[in-house]
Protein backbone atom coordinates (compact mmCIF):
# COMPACT_ATOMS: atom_id res chain seq x y z
CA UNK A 1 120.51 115.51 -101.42
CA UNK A 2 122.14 112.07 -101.66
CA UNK A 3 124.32 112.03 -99.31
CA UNK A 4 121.90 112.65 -96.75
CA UNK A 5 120.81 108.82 -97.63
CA UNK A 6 124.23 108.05 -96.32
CA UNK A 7 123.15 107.19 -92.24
CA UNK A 8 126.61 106.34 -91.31
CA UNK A 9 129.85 104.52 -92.97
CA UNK A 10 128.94 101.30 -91.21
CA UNK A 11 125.82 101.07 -93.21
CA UNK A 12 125.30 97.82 -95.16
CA UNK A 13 128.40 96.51 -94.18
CA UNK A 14 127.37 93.73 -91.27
CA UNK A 15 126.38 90.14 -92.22
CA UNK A 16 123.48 89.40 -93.61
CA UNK A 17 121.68 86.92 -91.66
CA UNK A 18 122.81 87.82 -88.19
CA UNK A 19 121.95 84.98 -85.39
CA UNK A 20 119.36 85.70 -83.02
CA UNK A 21 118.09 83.95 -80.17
CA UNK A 22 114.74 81.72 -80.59
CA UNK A 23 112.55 79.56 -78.80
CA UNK A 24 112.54 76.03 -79.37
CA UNK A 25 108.88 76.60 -80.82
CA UNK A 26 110.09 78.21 -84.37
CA UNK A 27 111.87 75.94 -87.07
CA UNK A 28 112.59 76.98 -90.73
CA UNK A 29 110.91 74.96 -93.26
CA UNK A 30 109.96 75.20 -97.13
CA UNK A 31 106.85 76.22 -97.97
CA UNK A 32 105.09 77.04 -101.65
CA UNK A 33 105.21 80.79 -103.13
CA UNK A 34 102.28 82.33 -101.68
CA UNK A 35 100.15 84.33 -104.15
CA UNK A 36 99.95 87.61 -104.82
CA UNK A 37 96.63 89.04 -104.35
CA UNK A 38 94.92 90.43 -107.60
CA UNK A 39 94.70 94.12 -107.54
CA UNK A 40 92.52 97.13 -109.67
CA UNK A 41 96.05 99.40 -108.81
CA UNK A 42 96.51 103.24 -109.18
CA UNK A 43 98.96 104.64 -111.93
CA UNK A 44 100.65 107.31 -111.68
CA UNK A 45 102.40 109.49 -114.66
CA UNK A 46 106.00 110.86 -114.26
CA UNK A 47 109.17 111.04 -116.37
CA UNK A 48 112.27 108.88 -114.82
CA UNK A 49 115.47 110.09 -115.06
CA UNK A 50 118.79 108.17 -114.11
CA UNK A 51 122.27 108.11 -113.15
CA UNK A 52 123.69 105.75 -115.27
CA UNK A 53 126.73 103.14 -114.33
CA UNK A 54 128.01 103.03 -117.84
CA UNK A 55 127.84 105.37 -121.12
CA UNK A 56 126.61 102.86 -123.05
CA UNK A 57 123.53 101.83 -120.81
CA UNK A 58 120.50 103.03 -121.54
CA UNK A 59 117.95 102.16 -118.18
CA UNK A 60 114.88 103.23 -120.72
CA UNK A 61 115.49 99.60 -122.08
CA UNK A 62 114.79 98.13 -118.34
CA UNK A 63 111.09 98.34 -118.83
CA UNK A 64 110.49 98.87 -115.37
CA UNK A 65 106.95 98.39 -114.27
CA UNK A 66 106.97 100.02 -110.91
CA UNK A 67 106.07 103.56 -110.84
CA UNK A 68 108.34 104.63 -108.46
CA UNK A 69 112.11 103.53 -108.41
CA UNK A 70 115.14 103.88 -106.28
CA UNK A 71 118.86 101.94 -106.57
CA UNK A 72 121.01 102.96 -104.38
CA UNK A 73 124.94 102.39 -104.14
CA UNK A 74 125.70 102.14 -101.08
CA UNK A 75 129.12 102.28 -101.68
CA UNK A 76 129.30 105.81 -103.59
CA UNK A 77 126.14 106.94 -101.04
CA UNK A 78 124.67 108.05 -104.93
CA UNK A 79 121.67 106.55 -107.03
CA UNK A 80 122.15 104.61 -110.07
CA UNK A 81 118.54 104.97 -110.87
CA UNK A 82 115.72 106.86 -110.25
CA UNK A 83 112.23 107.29 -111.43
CA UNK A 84 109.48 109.38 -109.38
CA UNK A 85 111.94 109.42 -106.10
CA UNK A 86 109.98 111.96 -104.76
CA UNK A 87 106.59 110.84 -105.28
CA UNK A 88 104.45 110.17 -101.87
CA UNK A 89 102.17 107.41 -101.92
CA UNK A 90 101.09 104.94 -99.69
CA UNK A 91 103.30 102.08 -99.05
CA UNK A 92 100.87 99.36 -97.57
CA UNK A 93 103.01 96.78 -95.70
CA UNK A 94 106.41 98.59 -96.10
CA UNK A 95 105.29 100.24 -92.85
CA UNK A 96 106.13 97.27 -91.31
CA UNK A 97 110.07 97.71 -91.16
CA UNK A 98 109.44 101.61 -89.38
CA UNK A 99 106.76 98.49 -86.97
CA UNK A 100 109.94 96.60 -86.42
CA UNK A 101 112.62 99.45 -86.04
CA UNK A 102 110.45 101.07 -83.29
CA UNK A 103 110.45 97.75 -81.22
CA UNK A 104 113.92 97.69 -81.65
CA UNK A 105 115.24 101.26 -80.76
CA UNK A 106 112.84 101.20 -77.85
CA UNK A 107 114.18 97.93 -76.73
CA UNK A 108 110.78 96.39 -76.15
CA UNK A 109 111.35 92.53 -74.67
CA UNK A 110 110.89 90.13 -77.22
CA UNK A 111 110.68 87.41 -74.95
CA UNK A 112 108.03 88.61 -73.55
CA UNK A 113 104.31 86.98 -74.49
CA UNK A 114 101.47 88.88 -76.10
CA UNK A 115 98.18 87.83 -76.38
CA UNK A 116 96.29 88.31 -79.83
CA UNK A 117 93.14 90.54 -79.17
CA UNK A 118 89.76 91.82 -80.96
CA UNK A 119 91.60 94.74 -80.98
CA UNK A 120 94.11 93.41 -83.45
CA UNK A 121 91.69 92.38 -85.70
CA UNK A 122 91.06 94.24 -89.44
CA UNK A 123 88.24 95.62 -89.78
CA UNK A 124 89.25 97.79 -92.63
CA UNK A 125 90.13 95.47 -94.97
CA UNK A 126 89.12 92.23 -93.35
CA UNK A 127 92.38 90.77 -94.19
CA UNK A 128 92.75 86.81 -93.20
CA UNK A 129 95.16 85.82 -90.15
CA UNK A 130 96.48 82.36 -88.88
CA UNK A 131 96.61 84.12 -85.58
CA UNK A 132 93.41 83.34 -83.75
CA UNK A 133 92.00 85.78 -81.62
CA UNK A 134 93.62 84.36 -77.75
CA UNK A 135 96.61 83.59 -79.51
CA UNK A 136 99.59 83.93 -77.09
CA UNK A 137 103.15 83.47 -78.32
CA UNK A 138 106.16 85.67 -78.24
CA UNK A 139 106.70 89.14 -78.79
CA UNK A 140 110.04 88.25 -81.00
CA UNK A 141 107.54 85.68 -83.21
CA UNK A 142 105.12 88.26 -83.88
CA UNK A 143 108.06 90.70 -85.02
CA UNK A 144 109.26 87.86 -87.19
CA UNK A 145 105.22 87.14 -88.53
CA UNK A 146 105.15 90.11 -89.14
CA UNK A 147 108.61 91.14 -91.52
CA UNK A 148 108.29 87.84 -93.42
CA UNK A 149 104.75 86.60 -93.96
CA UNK A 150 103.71 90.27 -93.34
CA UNK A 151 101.05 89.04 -90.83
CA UNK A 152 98.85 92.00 -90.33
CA UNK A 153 97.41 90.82 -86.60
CA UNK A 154 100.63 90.34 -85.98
CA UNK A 155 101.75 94.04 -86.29
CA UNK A 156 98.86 94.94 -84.62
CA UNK A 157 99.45 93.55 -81.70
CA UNK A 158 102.94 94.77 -81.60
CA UNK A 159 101.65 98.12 -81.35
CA UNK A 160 99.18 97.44 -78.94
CA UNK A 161 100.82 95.61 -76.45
CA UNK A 162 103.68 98.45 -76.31
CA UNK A 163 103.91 101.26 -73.63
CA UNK A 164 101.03 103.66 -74.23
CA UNK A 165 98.89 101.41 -76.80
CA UNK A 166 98.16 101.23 -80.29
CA UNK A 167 98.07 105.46 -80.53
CA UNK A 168 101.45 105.71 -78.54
CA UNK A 169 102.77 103.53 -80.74
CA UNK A 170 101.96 104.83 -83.86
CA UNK A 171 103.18 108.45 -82.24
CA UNK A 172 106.87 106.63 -81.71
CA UNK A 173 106.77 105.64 -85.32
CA UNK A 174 106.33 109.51 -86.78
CA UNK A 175 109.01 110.71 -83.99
CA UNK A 176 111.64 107.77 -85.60
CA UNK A 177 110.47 109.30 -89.45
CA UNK A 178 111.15 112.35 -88.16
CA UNK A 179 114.37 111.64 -86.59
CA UNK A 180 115.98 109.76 -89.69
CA UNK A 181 115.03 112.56 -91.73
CA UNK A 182 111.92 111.10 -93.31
CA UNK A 183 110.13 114.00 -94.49
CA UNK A 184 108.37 112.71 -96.81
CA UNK A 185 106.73 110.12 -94.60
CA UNK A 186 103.85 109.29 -92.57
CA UNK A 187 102.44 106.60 -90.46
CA UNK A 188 98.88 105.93 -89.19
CA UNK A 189 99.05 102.20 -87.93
CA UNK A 190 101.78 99.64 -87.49
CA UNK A 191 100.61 97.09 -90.27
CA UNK A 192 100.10 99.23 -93.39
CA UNK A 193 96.58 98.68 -93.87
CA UNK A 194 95.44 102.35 -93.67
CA UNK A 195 96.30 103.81 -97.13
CA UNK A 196 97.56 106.75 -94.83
CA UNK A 197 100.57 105.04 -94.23
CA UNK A 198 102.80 107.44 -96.93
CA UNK A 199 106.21 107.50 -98.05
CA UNK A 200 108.72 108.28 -100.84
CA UNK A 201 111.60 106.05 -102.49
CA UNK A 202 114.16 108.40 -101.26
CA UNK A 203 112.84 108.30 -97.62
CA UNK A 204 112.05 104.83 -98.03
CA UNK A 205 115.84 103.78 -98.69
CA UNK A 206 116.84 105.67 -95.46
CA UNK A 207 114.43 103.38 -93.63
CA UNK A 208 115.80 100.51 -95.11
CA UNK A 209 119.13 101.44 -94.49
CA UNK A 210 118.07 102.29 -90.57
CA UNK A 211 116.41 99.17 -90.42
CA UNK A 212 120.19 97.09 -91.82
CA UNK A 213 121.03 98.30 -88.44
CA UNK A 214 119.45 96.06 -86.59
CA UNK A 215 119.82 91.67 -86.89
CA UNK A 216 117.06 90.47 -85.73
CA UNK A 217 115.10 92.70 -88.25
CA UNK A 218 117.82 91.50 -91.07
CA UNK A 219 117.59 87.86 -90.05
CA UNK A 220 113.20 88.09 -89.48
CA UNK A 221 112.50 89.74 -92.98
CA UNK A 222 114.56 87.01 -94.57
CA UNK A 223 113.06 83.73 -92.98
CA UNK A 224 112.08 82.02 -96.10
CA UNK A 225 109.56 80.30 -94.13
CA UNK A 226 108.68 78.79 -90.42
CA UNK A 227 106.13 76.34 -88.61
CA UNK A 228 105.19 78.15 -85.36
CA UNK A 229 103.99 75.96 -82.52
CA UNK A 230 101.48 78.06 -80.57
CA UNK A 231 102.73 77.14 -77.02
CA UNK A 232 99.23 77.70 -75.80
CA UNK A 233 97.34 75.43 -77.90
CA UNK A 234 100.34 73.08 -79.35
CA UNK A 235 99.34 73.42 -82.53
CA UNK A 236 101.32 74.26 -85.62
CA UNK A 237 100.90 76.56 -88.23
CA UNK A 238 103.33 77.38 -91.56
CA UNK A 239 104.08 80.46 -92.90
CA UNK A 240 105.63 81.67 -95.56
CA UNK A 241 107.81 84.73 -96.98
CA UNK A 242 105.88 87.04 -99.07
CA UNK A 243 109.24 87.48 -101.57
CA UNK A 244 109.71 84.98 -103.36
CA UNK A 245 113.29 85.93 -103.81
CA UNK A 246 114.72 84.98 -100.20
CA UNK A 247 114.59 81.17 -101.48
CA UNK A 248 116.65 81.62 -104.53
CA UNK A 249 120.05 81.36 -104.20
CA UNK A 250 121.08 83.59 -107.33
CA UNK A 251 120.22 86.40 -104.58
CA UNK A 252 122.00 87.90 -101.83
CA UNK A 253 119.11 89.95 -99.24
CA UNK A 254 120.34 91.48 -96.22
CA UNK A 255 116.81 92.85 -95.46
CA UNK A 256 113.48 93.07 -97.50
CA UNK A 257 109.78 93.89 -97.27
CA UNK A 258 106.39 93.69 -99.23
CA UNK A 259 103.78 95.69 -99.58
CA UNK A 260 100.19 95.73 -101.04
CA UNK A 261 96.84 97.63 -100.98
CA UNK A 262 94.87 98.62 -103.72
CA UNK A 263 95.95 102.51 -103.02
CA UNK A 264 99.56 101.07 -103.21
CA UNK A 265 100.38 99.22 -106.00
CA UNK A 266 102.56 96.27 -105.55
CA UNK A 267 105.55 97.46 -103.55
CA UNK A 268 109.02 95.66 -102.42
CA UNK A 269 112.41 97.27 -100.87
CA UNK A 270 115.45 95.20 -100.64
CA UNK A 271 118.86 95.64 -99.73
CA UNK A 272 120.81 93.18 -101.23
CA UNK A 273 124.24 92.53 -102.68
CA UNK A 274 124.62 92.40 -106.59
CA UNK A 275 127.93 91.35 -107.53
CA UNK A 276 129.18 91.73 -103.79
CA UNK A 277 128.62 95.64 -104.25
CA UNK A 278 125.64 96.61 -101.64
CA UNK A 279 122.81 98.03 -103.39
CA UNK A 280 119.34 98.94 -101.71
CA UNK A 281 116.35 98.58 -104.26
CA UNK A 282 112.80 100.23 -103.84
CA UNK A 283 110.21 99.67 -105.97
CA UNK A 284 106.68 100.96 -105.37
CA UNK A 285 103.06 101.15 -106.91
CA UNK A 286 104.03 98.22 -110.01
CA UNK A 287 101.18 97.94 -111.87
CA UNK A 288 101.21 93.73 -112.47
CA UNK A 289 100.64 90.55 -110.39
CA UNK A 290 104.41 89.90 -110.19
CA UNK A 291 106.00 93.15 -111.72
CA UNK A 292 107.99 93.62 -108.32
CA UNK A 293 109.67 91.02 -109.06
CA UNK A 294 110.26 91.07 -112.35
CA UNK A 295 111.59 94.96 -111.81
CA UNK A 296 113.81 93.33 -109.30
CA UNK A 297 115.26 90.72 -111.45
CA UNK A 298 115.63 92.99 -114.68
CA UNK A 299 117.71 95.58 -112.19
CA UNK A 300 119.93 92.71 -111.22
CA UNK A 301 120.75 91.48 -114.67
CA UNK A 302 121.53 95.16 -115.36
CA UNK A 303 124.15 96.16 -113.02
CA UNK A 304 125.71 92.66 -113.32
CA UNK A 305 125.98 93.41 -116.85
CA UNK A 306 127.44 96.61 -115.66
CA UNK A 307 130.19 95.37 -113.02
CA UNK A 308 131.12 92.74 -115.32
CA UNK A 309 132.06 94.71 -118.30
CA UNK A 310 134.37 96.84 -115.48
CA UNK A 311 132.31 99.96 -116.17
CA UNK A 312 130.71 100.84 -112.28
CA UNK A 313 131.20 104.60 -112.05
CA UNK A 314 130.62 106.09 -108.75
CA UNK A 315 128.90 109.09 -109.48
CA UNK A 316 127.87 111.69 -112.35
């Protein structure tokens, strides 16, 4: 079963911030943690069981808080950890990376402009959006709004400015689950709004490792934060990244995502290097305000603790 995670040897194994062509209208800038929004989140029940990377660890002391866990070793192609792998749920904003990986593999031009519609607007959630209604900028800015301040018009409007429309769209999104082996998966928009929008941790880290393929979505989901000049208007608006972890420097991300919904849980997927051994992390339906990243953090310490006392074992 865990090999079939495995999407090729190359996986994980390019830079992690790729360049990428821009327009002179983005520029990378600091901006404040954004917050979390406060969420009445599901629970689900579920014994975890683990592979562990040393006889004397004992990943029952992690604590995790997420409901669902995957770490992957990408270097062994085995887990380290797992909790509720197989659980399907809905994964909110994660959808966002299958968003990104479709405009990719179908080699939609990100140069060209897209203008924000009424269309794009949510009307199931009534989320807020920076992106007025008229908007025009850049198909590559929306991709980038939309990986790392997980702007929701912005995905929208990916989807319906592609070939066919929104529905055509969303079509070319089940076909890609379907061929990366993602049974377990299902997509009903690009944006992750619909609580439709289903996955597991074990498809999710094939996704993520899919997604790893591509730099521009590596070097998007990472932007810790932007000012976008709307060439239409000229004026400026900041965004930020919805991890908080891309701006510390204790962390090495090749690619990440959030998620939330209230059907979700607070969700996250990373793959990042811990102790220069690639790793991808999912973490779904956490139960606190910041429990993604705390989970993240605590699963850091521990296979740091790991590697350092020599003990990584490749598989049991």
């Amino acid at each position: 079963m865990w090999k079939s995670l495995v999407l090729s040897a190359a996986i994980a194994f390019a830079p992690a911030f790729a360049s990428a062509a821009d327009t002179q209208s983005v520029h990378k800038v600091v901006h404040k943690k954004k917050k979390a929004k406060k969420s009445g989140v599901r629970r689900t029940s579920g014994n975890f069981h683990h592979v562990s990377l040393a006889s004397s660890a004992d990943p029952a002391h992690l604590n995790l808080r997420s409901n669902s866990v995957l770490v992957f070793d990408q270097v062994t192609g085995q887990p380290v950890y797992t909790k509720n792998i197989d659980t399907v749920q809905p994964i909110a904003s994660i959808t966002k990376l299958m968003t990104a990986l479709v405009v990719m593999e179908n080699k939609l031009d990100m140069e060209e402009p897209v203008t924000i519609d009424a269309k794009d607007v949510d009307t199931l959630r009534n989320t807020r959006s920076r992106l007025a209604v008229g908007t025009t900028i850049r198909r590559g800015d929306l991709m980038r709004l939309a990986l790392m301040a997980s702007e929701n018009r912005a995905a929208a409007a990916l989807a319906r400015s592609a070939p066919g429309g929104t529905q055509a769209f969303v079509a070319l999104m089940n076909q890609q689950a379907q061929t990366l082996g993602l049974t377990q998966t299902h997509f009903a928009d690009s944006s992750g709004l619909s609580s439709q929008n289903v996955s597991s941790p074990a498809d999710l880290a094939k996704l993520v490792q899919a997604a790893y393929q591509h730099p521009l979505i590596r070097e998007y989901s990472t932007t810790p934060g932007l000012m976008l000049t709307i060439p239409d208007s000229g004026r400026t608006v900041a965004f930020n990244n919805t991890n908080m972890l891309v701006k510390n420097s204790g962390w090495h991300i090749g690619l990440q995502k959030t998620g939330f919904i209230n059907e979700s849980g607070q969700c996250l997927v990373m793959q990042t290097s811990i102790g220069a051994r690639p790793f991808v992390i999912v973490l779904l339906d956490a139960w606190g305000k910041y429990s993604r990243i705390a989970d993240a953090i605590r699963i850091k310490k521990w296979l740091e603790t790991r590697m350092a006392s020599n003990s990584v074992a490749g598989s049991t």
